[in-house]
N, C-alpha and C. Protein backbone atom coordinates (compact mmCIF):
# COMPACT_ATOMS: atom_id res chain seq x y z
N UNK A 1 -23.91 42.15 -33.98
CA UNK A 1 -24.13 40.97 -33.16
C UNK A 1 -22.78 40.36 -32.80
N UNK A 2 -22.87 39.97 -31.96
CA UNK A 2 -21.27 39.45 -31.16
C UNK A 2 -21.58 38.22 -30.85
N UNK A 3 -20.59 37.62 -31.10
CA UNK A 3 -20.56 36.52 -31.51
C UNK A 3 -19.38 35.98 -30.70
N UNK A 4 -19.88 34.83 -29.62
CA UNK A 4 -18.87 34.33 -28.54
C UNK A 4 -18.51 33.03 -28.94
N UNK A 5 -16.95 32.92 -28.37
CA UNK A 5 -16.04 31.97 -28.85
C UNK A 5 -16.31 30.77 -27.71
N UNK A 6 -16.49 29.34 -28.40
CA UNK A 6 -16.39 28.26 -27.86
C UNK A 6 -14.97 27.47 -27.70
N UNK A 7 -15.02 27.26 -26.03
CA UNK A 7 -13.91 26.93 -25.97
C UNK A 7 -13.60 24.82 -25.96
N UNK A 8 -13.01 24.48 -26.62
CA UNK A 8 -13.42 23.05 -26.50
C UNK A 8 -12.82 22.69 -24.99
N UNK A 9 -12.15 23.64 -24.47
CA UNK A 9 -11.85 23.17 -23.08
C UNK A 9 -13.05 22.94 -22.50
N UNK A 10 -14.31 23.77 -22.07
CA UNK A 10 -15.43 24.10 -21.85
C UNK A 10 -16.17 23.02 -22.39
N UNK A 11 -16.06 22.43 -23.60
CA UNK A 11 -16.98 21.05 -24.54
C UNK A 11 -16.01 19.97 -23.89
N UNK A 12 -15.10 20.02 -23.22
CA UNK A 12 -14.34 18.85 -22.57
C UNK A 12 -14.37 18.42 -21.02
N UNK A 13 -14.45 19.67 -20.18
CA UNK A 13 -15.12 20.16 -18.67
C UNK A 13 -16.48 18.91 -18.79
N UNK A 14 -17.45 19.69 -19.40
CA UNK A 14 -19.15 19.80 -19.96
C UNK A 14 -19.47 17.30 -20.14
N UNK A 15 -18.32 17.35 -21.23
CA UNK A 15 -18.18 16.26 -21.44
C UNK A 15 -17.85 15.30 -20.06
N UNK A 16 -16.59 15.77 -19.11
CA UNK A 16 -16.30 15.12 -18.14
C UNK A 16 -17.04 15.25 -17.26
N UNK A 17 -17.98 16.36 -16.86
CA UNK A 17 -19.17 16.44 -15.58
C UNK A 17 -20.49 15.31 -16.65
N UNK A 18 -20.84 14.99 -17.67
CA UNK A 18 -21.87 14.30 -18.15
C UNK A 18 -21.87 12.71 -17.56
N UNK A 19 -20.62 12.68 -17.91
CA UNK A 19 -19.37 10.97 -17.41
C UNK A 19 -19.42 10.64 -16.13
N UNK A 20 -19.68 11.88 -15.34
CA UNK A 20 -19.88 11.54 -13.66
C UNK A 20 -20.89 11.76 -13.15
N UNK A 21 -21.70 12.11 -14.24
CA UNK A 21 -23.10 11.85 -14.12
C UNK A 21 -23.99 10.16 -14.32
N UNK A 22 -23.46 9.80 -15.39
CA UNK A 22 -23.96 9.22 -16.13
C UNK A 22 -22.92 8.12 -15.22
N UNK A 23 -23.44 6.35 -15.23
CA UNK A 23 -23.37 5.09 -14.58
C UNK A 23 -23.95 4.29 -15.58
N UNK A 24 -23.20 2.98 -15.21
CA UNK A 24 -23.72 1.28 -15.28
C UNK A 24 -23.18 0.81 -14.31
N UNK A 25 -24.20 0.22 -13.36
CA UNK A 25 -23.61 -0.95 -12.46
C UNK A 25 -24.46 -1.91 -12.82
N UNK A 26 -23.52 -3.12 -12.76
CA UNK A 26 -23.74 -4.66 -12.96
C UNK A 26 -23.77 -5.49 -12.01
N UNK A 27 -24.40 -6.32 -11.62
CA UNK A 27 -24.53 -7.70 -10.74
C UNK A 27 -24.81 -8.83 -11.26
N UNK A 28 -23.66 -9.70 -11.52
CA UNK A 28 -24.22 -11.20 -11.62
C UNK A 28 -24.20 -11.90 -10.27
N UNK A 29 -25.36 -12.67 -10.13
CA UNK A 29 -25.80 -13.40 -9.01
C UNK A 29 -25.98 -14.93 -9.49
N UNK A 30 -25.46 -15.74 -8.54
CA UNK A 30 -25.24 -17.15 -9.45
C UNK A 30 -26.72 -17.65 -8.16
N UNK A 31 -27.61 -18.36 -8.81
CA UNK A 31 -29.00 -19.07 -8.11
C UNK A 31 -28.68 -20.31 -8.36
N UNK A 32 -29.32 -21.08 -7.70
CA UNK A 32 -29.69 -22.48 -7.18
C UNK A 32 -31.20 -22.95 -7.47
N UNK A 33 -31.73 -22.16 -7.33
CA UNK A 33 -33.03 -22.38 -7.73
C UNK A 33 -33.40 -22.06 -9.11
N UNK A 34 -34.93 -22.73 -9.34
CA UNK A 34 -35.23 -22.64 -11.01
C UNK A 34 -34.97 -21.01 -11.26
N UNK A 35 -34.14 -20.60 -12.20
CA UNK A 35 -34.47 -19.38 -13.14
C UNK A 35 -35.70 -18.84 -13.28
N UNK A 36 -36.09 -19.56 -14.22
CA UNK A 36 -37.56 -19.50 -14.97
C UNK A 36 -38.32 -18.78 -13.67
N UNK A 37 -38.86 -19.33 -12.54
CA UNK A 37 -39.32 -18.49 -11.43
C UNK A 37 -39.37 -17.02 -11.44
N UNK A 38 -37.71 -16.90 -11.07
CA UNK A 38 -37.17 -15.49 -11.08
C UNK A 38 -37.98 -14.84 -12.22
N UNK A 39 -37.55 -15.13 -13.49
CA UNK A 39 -38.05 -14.55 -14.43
C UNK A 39 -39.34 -14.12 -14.82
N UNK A 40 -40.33 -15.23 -14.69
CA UNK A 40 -41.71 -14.72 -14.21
C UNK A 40 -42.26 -13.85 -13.56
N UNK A 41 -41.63 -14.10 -12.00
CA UNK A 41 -42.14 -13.60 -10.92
C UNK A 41 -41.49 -11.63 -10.82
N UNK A 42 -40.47 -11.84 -11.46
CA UNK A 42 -40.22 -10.53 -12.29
C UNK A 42 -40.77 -9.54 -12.89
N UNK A 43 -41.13 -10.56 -14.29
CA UNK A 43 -41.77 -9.87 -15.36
C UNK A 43 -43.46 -10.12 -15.10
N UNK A 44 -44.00 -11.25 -14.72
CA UNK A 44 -45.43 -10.89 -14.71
C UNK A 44 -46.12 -11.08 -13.69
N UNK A 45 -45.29 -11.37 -12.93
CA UNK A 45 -46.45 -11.03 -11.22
C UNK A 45 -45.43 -10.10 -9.91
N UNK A 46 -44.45 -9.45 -10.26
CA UNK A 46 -43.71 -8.57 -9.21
C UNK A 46 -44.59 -8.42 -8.17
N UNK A 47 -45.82 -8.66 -7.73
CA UNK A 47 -46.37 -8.64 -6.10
C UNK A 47 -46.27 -9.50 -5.49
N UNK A 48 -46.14 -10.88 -6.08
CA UNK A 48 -45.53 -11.80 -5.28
C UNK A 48 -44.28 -11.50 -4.33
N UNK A 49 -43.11 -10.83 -5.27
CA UNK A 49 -42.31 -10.38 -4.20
C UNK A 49 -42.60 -9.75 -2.66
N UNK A 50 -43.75 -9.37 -2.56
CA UNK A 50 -43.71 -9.49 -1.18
C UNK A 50 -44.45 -9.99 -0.26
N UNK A 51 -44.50 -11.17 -0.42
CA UNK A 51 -44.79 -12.46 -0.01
C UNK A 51 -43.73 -12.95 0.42
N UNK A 52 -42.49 -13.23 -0.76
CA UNK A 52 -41.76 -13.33 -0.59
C UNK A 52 -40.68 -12.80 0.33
N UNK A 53 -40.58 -11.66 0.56
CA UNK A 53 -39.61 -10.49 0.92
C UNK A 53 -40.25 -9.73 2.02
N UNK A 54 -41.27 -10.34 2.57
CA UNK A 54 -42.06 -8.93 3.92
C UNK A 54 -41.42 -8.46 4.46
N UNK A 55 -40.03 -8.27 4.91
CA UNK A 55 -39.22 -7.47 5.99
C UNK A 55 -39.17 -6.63 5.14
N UNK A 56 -39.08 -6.24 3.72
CA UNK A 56 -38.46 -4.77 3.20
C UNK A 56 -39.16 -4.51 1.86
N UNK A 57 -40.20 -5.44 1.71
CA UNK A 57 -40.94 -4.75 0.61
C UNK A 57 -42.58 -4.95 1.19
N UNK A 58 -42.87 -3.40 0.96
CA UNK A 58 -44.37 -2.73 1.48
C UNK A 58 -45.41 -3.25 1.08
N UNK A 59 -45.46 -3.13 -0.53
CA UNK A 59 -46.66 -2.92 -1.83
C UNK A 59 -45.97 -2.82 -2.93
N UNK A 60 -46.77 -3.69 -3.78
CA UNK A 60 -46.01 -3.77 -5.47
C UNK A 60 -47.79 -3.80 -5.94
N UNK A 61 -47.78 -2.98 -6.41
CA UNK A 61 -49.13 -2.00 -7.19
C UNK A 61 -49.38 -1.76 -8.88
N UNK A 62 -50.55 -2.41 -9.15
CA UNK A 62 -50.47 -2.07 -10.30
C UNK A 62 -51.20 -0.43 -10.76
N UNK A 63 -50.29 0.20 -11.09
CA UNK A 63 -51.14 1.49 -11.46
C UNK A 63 -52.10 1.96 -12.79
N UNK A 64 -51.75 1.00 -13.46
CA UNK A 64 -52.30 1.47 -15.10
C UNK A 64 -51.76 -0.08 -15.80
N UNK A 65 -52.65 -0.47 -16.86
CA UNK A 65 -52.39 -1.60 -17.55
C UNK A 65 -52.36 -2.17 -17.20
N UNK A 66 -51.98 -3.78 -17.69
CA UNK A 66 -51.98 -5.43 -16.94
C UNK A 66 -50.83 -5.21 -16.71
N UNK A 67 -50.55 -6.62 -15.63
CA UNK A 67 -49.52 -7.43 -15.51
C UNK A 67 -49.19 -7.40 -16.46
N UNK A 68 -47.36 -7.53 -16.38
CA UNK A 68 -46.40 -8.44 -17.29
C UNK A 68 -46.76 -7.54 -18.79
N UNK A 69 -47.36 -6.41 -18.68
CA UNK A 69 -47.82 -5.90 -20.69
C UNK A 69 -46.97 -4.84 -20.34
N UNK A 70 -45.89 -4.82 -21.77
CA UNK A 70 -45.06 -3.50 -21.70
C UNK A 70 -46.01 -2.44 -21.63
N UNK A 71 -45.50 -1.20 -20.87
CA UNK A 71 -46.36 0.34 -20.74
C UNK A 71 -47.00 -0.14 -19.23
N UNK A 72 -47.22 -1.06 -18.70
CA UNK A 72 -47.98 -1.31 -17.48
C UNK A 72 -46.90 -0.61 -16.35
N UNK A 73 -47.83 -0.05 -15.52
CA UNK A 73 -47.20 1.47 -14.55
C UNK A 73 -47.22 0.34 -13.19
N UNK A 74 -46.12 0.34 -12.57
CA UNK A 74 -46.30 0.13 -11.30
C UNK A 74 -45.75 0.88 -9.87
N UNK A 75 -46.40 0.52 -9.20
CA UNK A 75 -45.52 1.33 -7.87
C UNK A 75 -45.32 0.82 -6.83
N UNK A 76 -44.21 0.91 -6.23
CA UNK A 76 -42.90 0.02 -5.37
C UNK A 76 -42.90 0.64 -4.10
N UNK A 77 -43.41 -0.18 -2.91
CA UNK A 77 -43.29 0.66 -2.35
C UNK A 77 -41.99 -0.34 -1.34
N UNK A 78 -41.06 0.29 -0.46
CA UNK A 78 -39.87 -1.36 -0.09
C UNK A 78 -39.37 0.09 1.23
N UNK A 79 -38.34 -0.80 1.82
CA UNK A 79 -38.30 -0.46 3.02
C UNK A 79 -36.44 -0.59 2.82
N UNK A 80 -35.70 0.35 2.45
CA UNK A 80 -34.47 0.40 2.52
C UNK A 80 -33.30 1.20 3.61
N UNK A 81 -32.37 1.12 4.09
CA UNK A 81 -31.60 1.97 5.12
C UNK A 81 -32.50 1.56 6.16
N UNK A 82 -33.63 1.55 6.80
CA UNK A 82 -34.42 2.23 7.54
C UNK A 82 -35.61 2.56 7.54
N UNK A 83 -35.85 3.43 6.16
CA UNK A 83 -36.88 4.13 5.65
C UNK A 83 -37.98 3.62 4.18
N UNK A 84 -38.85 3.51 4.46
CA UNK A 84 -40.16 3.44 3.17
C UNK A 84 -39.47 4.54 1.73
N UNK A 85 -39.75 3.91 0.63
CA UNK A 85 -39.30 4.12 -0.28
C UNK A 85 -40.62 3.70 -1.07
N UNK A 86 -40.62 4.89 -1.85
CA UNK A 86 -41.60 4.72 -2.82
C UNK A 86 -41.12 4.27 -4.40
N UNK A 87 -41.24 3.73 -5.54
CA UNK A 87 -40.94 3.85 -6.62
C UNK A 87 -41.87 3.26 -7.94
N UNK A 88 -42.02 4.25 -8.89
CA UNK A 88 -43.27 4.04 -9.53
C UNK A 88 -42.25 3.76 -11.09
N UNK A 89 -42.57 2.84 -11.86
CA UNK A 89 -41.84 2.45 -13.04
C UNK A 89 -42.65 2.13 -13.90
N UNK A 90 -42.28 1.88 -15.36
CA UNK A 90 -42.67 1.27 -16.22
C UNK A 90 -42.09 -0.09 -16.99
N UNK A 91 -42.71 -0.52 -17.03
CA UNK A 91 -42.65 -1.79 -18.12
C UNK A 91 -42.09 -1.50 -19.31
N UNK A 92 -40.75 -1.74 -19.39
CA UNK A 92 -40.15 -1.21 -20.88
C UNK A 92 -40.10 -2.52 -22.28
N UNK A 93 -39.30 -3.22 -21.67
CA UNK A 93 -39.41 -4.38 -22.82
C UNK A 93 -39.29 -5.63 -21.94
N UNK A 94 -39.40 -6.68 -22.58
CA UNK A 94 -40.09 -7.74 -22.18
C UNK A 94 -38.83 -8.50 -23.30
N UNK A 95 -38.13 -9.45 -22.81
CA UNK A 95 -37.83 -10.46 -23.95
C UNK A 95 -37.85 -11.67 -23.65
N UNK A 96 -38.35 -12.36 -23.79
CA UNK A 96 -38.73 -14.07 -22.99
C UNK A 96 -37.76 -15.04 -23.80
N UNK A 97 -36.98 -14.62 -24.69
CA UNK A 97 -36.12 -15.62 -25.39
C UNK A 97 -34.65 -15.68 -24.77
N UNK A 98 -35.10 -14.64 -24.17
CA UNK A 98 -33.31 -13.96 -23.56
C UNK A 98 -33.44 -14.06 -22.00
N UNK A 99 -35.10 -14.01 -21.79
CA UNK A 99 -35.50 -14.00 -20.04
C UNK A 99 -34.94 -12.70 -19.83
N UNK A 100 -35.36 -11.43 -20.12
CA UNK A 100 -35.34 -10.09 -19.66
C UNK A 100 -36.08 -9.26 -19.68
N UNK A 101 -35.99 -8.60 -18.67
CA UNK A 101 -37.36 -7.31 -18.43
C UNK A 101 -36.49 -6.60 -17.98
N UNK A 102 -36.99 -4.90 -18.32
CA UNK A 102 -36.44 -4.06 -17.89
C UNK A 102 -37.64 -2.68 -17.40
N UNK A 103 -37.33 -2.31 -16.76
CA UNK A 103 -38.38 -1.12 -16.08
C UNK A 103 -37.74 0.37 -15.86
N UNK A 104 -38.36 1.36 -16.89
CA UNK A 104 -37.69 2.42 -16.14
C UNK A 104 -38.44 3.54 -15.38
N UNK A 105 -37.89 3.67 -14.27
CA UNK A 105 -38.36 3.97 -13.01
C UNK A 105 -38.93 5.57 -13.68
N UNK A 106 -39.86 6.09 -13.33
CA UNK A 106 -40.31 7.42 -13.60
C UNK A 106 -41.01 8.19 -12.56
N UNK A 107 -40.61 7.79 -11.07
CA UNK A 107 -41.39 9.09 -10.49
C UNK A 107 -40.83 7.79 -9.04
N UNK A 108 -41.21 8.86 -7.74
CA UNK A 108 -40.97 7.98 -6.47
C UNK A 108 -39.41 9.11 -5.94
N UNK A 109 -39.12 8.36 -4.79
CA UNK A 109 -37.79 9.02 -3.67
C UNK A 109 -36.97 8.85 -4.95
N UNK A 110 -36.98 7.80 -5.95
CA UNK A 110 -35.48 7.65 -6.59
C UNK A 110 -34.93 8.43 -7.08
N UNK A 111 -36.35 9.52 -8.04
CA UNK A 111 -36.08 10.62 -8.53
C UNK A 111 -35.44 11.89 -7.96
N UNK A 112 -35.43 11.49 -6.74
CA UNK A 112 -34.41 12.87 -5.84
C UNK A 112 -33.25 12.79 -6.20
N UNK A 113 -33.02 11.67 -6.07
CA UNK A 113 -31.20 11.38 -7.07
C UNK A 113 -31.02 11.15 -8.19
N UNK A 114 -31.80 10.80 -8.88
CA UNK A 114 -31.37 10.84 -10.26
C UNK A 114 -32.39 10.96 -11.32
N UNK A 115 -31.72 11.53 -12.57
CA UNK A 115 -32.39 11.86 -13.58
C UNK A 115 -33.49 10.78 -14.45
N UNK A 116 -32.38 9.71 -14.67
CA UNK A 116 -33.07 8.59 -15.17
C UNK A 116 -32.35 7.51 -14.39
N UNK A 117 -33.13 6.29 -14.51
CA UNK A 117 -32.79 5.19 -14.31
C UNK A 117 -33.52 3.93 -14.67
N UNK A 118 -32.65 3.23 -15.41
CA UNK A 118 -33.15 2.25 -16.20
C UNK A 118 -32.91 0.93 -15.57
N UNK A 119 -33.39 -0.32 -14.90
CA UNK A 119 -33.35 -1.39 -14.39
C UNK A 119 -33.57 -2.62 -15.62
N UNK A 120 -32.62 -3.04 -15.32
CA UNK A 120 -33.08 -4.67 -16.09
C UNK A 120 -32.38 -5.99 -15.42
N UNK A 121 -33.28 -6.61 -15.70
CA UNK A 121 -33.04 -8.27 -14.87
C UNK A 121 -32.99 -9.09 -16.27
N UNK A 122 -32.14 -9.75 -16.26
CA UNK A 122 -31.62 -10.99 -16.89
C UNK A 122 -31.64 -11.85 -16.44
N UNK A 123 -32.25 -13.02 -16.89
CA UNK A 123 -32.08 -14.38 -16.24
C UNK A 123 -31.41 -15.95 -17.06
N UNK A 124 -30.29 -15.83 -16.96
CA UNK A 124 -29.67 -16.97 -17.47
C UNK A 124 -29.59 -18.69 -17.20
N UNK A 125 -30.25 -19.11 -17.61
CA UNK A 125 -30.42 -20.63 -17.19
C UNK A 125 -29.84 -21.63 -18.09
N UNK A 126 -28.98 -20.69 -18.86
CA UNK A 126 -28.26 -21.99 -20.17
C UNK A 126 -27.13 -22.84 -19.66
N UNK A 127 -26.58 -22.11 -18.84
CA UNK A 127 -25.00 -22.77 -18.22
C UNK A 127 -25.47 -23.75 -17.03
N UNK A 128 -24.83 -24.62 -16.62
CA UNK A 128 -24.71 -25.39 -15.62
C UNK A 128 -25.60 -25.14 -14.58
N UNK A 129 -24.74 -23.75 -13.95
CA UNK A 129 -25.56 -22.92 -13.17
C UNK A 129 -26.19 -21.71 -13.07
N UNK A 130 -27.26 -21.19 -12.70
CA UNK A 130 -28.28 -19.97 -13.62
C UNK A 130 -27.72 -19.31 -12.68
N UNK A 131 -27.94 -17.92 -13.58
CA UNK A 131 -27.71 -16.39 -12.85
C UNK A 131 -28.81 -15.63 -13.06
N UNK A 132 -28.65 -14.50 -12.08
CA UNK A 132 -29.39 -13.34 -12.33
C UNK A 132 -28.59 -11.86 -12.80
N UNK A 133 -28.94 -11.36 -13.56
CA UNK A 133 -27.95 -10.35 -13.45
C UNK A 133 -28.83 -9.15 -13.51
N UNK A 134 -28.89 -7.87 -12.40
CA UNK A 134 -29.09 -6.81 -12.53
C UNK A 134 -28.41 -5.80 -13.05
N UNK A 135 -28.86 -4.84 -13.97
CA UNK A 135 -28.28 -4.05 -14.39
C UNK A 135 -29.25 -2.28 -14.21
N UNK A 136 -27.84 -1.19 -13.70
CA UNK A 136 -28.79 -0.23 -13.48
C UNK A 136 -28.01 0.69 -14.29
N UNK A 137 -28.82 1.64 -15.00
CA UNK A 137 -28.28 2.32 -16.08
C UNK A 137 -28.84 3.93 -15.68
N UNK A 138 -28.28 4.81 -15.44
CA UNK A 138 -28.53 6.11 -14.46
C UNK A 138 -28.18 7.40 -15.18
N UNK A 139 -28.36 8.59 -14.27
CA UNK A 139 -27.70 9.36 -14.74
C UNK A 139 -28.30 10.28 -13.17
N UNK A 140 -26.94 10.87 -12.70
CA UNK A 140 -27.42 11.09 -11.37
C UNK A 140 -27.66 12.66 -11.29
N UNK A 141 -28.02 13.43 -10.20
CA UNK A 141 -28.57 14.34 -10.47
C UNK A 141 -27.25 15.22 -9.39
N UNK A 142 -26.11 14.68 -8.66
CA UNK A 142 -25.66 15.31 -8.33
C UNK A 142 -24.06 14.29 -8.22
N UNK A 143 -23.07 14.41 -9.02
CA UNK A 143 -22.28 13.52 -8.91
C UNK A 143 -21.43 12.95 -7.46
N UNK A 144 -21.75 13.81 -5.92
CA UNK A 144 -21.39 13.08 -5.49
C UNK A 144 -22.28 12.15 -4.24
N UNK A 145 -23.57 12.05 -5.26
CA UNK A 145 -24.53 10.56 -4.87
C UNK A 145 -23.87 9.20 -4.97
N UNK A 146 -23.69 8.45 -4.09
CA UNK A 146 -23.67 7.30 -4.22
C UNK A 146 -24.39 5.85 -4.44
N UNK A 147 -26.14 6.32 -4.78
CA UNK A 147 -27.21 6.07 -4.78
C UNK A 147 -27.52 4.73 -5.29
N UNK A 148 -26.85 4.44 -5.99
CA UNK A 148 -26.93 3.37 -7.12
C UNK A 148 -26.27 1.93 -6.40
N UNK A 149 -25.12 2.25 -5.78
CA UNK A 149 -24.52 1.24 -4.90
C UNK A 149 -25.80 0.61 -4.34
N UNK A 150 -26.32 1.80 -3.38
CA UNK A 150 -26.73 1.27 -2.12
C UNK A 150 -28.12 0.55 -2.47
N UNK A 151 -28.63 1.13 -3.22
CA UNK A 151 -30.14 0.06 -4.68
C UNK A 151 -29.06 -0.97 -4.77
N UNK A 152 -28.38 -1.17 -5.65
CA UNK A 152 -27.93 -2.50 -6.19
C UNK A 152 -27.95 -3.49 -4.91
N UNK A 153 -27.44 -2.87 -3.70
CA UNK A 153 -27.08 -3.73 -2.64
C UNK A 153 -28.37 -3.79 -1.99
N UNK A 154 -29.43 -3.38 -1.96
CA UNK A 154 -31.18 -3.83 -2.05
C UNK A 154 -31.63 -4.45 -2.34
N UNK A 155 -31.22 -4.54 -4.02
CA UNK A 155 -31.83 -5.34 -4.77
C UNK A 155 -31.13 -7.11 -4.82
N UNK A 156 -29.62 -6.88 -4.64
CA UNK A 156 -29.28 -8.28 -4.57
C UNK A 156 -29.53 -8.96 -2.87
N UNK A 157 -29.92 -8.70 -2.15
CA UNK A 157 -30.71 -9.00 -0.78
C UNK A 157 -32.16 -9.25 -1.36
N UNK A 158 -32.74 -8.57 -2.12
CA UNK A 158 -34.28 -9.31 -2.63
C UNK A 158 -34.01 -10.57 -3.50
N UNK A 159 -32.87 -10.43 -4.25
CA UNK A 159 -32.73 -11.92 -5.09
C UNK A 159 -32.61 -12.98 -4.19
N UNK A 160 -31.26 -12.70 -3.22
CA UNK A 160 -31.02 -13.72 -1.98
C UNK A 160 -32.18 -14.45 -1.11
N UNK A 161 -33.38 -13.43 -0.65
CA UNK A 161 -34.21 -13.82 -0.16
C UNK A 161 -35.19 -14.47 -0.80
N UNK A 162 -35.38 -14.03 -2.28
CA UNK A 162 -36.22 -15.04 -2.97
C UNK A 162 -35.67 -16.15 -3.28
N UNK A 163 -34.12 -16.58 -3.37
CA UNK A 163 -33.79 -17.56 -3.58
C UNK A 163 -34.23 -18.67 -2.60
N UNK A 164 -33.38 -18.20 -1.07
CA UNK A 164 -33.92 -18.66 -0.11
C UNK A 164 -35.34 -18.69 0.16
N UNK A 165 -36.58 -18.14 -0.46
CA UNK A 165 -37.31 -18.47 0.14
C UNK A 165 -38.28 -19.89 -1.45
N UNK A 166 -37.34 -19.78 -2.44
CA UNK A 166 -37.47 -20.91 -3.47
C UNK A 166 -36.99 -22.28 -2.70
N UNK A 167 -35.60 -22.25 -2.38
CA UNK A 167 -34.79 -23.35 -2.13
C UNK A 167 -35.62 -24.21 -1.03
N UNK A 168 -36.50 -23.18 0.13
CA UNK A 168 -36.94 -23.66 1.56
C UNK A 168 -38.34 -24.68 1.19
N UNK A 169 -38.84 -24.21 -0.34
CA UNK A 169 -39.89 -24.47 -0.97
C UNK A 169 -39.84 -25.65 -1.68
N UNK A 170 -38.72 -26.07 -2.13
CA UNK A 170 -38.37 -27.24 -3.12
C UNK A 170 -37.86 -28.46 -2.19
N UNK A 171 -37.83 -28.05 -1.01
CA UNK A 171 -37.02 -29.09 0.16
C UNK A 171 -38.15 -30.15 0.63
């Protein structure tokens, strides 16, 4: 039996293509409007968003389970570049002390680009002034996707517009 030699150059290559696979992008977004909203309308009624948002979001669907209950399946349907976008996720954790939900996406267009992807919204209302912060946690399926940008820059246009369409509400 023959027995082949590992080269750690090869465990170092292997290591550096994983690294350009693998992402975190961050967004803090500073709001004007109540937090708490965001955070809700987030974690336990996401169809409101398009009410909120009709130029670019389709259908927010519940597929399996309640509202707002971790394991509850939903599917996204939003209107990005141009084009209808599908995206079907799960309800991962829930923390209401911290104001965070996170969803990871498991099926839909997103999956053409990437392997996984993990979403979470934070909502900070302790400081002066509240934030939102998105966070997308990936791993792409071809390193030279740029995929993740152009979501993040989606998703902070849905915060903007819900803000604005909070602020137009409180006036």
């Amino acid at each position: 039996m023959e027995l082949k030699s590992f080269s750690s150059l090869s465990l170092y290559d292997s290591f550096l293509r994983a690294m350009a696979l693998s992402g975190i992008l961050v967004k803090k977004i500073p709001i004007k409007s109540d937090g708490n909203v965001f955070y809700d309308i987030l974690t336990y009624s996401p169809y409101n968003v398009c009410e909120i948002c009709p130029d670019c979001m389709n259908g927010v669907d519940l597929e399996d389970g309640e509202w707002g209950v971790i394991g509850c399946v939903i599917v996204v349907s939003f209107i990005h570049d141009g084009k209808t976008h599908v995206v079907k996720e799960v309800l991962q954790t829930i923390d209401k002390e911290k104001k965070s939900v996170s969803y990871n996406v498991i099926g839909g267009d997103i999956m053409d680009a990437f392997k996984t992807f993990l979403i979470t919204v934070d909502v900070d209302t302790s400081e002066e002034e509240s934030f939102v912060t998105l966070t997308f946690q990936y791993e792409k399926l071809d390193e030279n996707l740029d995929a993740a940008e152009s979501l993040m820059d989606f998703c902070v246009k849905v915060i903007a517009d819900m803000e604005n369409y909070y602020l137009a509400k409180s006036i």
